[in-house]
Protein backbone atom coordinates (compact mmCIF):
# COMPACT_ATOMS: atom_id res chain seq x y z
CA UNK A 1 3.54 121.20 85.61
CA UNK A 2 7.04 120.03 86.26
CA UNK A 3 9.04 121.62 89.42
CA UNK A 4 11.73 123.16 86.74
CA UNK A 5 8.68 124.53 84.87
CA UNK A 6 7.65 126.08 88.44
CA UNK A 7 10.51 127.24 89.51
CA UNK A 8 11.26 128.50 85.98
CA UNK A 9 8.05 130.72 85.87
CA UNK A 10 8.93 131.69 89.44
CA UNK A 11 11.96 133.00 88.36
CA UNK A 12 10.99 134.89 85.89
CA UNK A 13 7.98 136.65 87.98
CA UNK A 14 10.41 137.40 90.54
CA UNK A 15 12.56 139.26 87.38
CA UNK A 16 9.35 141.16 86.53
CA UNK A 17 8.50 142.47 89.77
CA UNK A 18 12.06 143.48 90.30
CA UNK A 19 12.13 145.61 87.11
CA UNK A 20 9.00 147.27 87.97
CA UNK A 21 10.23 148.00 91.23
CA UNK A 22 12.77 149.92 89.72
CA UNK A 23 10.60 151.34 87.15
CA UNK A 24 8.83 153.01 90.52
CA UNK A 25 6.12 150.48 91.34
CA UNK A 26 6.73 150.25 94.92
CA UNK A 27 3.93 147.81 95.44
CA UNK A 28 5.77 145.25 93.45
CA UNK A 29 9.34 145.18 95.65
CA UNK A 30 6.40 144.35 98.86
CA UNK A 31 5.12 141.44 96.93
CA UNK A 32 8.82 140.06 96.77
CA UNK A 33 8.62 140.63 100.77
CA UNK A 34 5.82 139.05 101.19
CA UNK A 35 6.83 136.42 98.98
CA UNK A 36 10.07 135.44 100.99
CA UNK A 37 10.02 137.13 104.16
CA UNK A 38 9.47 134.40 105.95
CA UNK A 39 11.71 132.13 104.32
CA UNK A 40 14.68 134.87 104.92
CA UNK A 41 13.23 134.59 108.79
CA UNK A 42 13.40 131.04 108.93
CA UNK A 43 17.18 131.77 107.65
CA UNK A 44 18.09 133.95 109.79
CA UNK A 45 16.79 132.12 112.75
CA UNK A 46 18.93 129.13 112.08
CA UNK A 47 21.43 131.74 111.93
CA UNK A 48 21.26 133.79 115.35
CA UNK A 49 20.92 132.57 119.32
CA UNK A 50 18.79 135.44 119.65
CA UNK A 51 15.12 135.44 118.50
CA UNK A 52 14.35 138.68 118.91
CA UNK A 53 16.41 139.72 116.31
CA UNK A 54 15.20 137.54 113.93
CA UNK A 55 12.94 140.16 112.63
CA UNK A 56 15.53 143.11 113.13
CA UNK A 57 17.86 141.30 110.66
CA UNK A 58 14.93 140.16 108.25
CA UNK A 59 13.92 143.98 107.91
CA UNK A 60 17.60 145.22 107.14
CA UNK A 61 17.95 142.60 104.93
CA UNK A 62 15.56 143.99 102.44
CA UNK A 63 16.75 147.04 102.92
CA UNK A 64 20.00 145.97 101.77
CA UNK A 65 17.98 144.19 99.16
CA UNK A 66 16.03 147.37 97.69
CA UNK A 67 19.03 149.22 97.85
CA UNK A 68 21.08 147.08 96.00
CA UNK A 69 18.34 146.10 93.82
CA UNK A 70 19.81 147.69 90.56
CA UNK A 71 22.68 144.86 90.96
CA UNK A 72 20.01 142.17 90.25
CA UNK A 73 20.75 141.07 86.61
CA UNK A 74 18.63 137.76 86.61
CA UNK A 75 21.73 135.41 86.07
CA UNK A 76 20.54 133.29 89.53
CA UNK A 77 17.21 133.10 91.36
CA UNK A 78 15.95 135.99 93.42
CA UNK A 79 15.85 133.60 96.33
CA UNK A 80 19.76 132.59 96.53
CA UNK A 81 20.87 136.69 95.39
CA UNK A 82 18.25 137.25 98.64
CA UNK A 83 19.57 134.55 100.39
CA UNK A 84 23.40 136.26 100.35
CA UNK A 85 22.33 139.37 101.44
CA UNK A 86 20.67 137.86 104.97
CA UNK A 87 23.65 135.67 105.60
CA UNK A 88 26.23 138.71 105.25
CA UNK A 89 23.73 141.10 107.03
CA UNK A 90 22.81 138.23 110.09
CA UNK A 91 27.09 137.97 110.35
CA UNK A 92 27.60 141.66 110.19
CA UNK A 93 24.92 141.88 113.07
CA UNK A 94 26.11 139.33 114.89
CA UNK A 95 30.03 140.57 114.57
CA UNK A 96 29.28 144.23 115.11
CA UNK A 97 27.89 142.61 118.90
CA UNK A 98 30.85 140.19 119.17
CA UNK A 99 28.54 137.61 118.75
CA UNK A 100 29.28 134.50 116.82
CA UNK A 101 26.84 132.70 114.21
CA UNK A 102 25.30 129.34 116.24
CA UNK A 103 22.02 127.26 115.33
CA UNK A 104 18.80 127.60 117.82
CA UNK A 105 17.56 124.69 118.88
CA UNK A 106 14.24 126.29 119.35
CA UNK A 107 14.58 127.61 115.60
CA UNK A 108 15.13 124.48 114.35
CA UNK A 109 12.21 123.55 116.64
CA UNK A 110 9.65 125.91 115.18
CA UNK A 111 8.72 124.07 111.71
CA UNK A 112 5.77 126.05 110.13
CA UNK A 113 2.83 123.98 109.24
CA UNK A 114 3.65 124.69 105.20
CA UNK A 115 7.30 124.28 105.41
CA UNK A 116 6.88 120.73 103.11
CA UNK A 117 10.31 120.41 102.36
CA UNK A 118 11.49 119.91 106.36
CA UNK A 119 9.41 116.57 106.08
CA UNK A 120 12.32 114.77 104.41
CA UNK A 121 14.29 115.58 107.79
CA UNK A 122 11.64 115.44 110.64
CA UNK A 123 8.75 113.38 109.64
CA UNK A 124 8.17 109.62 110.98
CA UNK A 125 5.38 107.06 109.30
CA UNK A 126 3.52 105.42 111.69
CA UNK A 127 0.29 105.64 113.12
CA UNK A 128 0.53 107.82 116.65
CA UNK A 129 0.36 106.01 119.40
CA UNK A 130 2.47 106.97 123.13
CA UNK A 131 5.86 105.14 122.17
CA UNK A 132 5.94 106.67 118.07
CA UNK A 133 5.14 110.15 119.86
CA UNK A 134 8.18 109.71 121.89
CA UNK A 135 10.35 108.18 119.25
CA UNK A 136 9.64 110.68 116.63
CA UNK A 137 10.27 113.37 119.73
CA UNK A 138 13.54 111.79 120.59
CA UNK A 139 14.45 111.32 116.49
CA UNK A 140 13.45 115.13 116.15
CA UNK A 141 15.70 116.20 119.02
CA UNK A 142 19.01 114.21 117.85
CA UNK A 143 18.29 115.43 114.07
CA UNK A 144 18.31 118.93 115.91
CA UNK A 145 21.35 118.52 118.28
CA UNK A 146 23.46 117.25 115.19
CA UNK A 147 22.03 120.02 113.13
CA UNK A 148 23.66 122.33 115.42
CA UNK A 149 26.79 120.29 116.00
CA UNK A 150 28.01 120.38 112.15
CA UNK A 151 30.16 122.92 111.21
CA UNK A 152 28.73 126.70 109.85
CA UNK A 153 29.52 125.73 105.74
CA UNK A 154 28.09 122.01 106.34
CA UNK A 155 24.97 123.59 108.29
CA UNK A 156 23.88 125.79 105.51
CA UNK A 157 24.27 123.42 103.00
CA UNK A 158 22.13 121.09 103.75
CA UNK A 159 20.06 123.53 105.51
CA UNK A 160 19.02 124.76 101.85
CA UNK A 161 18.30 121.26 100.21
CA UNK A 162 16.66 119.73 102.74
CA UNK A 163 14.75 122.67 104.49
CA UNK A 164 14.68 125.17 101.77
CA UNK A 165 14.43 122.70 98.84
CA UNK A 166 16.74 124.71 96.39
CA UNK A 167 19.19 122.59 94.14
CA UNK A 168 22.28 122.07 93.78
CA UNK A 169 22.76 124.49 91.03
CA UNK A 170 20.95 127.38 93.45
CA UNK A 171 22.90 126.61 96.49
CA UNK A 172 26.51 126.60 95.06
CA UNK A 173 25.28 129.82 93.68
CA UNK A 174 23.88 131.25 97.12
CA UNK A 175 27.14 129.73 98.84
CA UNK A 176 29.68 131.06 95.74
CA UNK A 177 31.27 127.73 95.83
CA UNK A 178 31.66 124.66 93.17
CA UNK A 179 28.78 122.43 92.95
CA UNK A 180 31.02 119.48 93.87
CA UNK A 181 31.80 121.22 97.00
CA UNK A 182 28.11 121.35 97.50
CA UNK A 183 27.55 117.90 97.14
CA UNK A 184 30.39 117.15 99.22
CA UNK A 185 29.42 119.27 102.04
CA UNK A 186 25.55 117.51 101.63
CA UNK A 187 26.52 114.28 102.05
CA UNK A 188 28.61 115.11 104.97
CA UNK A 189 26.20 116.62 106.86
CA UNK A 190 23.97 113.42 106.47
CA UNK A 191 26.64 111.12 107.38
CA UNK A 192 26.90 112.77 110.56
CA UNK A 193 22.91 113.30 110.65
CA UNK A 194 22.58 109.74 110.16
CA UNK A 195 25.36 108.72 112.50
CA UNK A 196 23.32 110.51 115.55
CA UNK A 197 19.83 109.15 114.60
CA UNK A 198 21.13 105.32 113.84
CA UNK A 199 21.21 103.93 117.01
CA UNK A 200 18.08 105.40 117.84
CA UNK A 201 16.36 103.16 115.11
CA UNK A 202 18.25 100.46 115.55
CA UNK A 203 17.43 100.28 119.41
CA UNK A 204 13.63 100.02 117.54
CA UNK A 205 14.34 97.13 115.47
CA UNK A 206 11.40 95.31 114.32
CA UNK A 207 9.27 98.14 115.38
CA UNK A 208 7.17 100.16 112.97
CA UNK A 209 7.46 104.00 113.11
């Protein structure tokens, strides 16, 4: 089975559950929690300084979601309509305390064991030994201080291809901007990605990772 054909079928559960949530099943709107609950928290933690109200925001978020539910037509994934709804709730949180939107390092720290798709940014080959322990450490932590260097738009872009895994298509739909503007803002974010870990592997030259 081809991703597309996953993602396809994925879509169009998601579509079913949603119209028998509205058709009264209750049960099916918590399968769509459970389903991306803690993809929205991973989200939102990127999002806020404040971990404890990662979970806060997460709830209100499908709230919002349930609420708004009959607004769902099906035109784009659950996942990026979901996706809006935390951003604008985690900024309406974070405004209504005169807080502004920043990265946690120890969010971006905290990579769940199945998160597969944060391999392409984090992960090192090598065999462990003492020195590729401390240079995938030290790789980790400049991926993560540029991470939270790069401007807001530039953040969650690449944030949702390289964490998240959603294409281009999904995220200039979750973002409600032109794909090119995606790709632009992708490929920025890895320049400056790259430009912090560079020297880093080029201070290893010669040396497998």
């Amino acid at each position: 089975m081809t991703d597309k054909t996953q993602a396809n079928r994925d879509d169009q559960s998601d579509l079913l559950l949603v119209q028998r949530t509205l058709a009264g099943e209750q049960k099916a709107f918590e399968l769509l929690v459970v389903k991306y609950q803690r993809r929205i928290e991973r989200l939102i933690g990127r999002m806020v300084r404040d971990t404890d109200l990662v979970e806060d925001i997460a709830q209100e978020t499908f709230i919002r979601a349930y609420r708004a539910l009959h607004q769902f037509r099906g035109d784009a994934q659950f996942y990026t309509w979901l996706y809006r709804i935390a951003v604008n709730t985690a900024k309406k949180t974070l405004s209504d305390m005169k807080r502004n939107p920043t990265v946690t390092e120890s969010a971006l720290r905290s990579r769940d064991d199945d998160d597969e798709n944060s391999a392409g940014l984090m992960e090192l080959t090598s065999a462990e030994t003492p020195e590729t322990v401390l240079a995938a450490k030290e790789v980790a932590e400049a991926v993560n201080a540029a991470m939270a260097d790069l401007p807001e738009d530039l953040r969650q872009a690449i944030t949702l291809r390289e964490i998240d895994g959603l294409s281009y298509d999904a995220i200039s739909e979750a973002m409600e901007c032109p794909i090119g503007t995606v790709r632009s803002r992708i490929f920025r974010a890895r320049e400056a990605i790259s430009a912090r870990v560079k020297p880093l592997l080029e201070n290893r030259t010669g040396k497998r990772w």
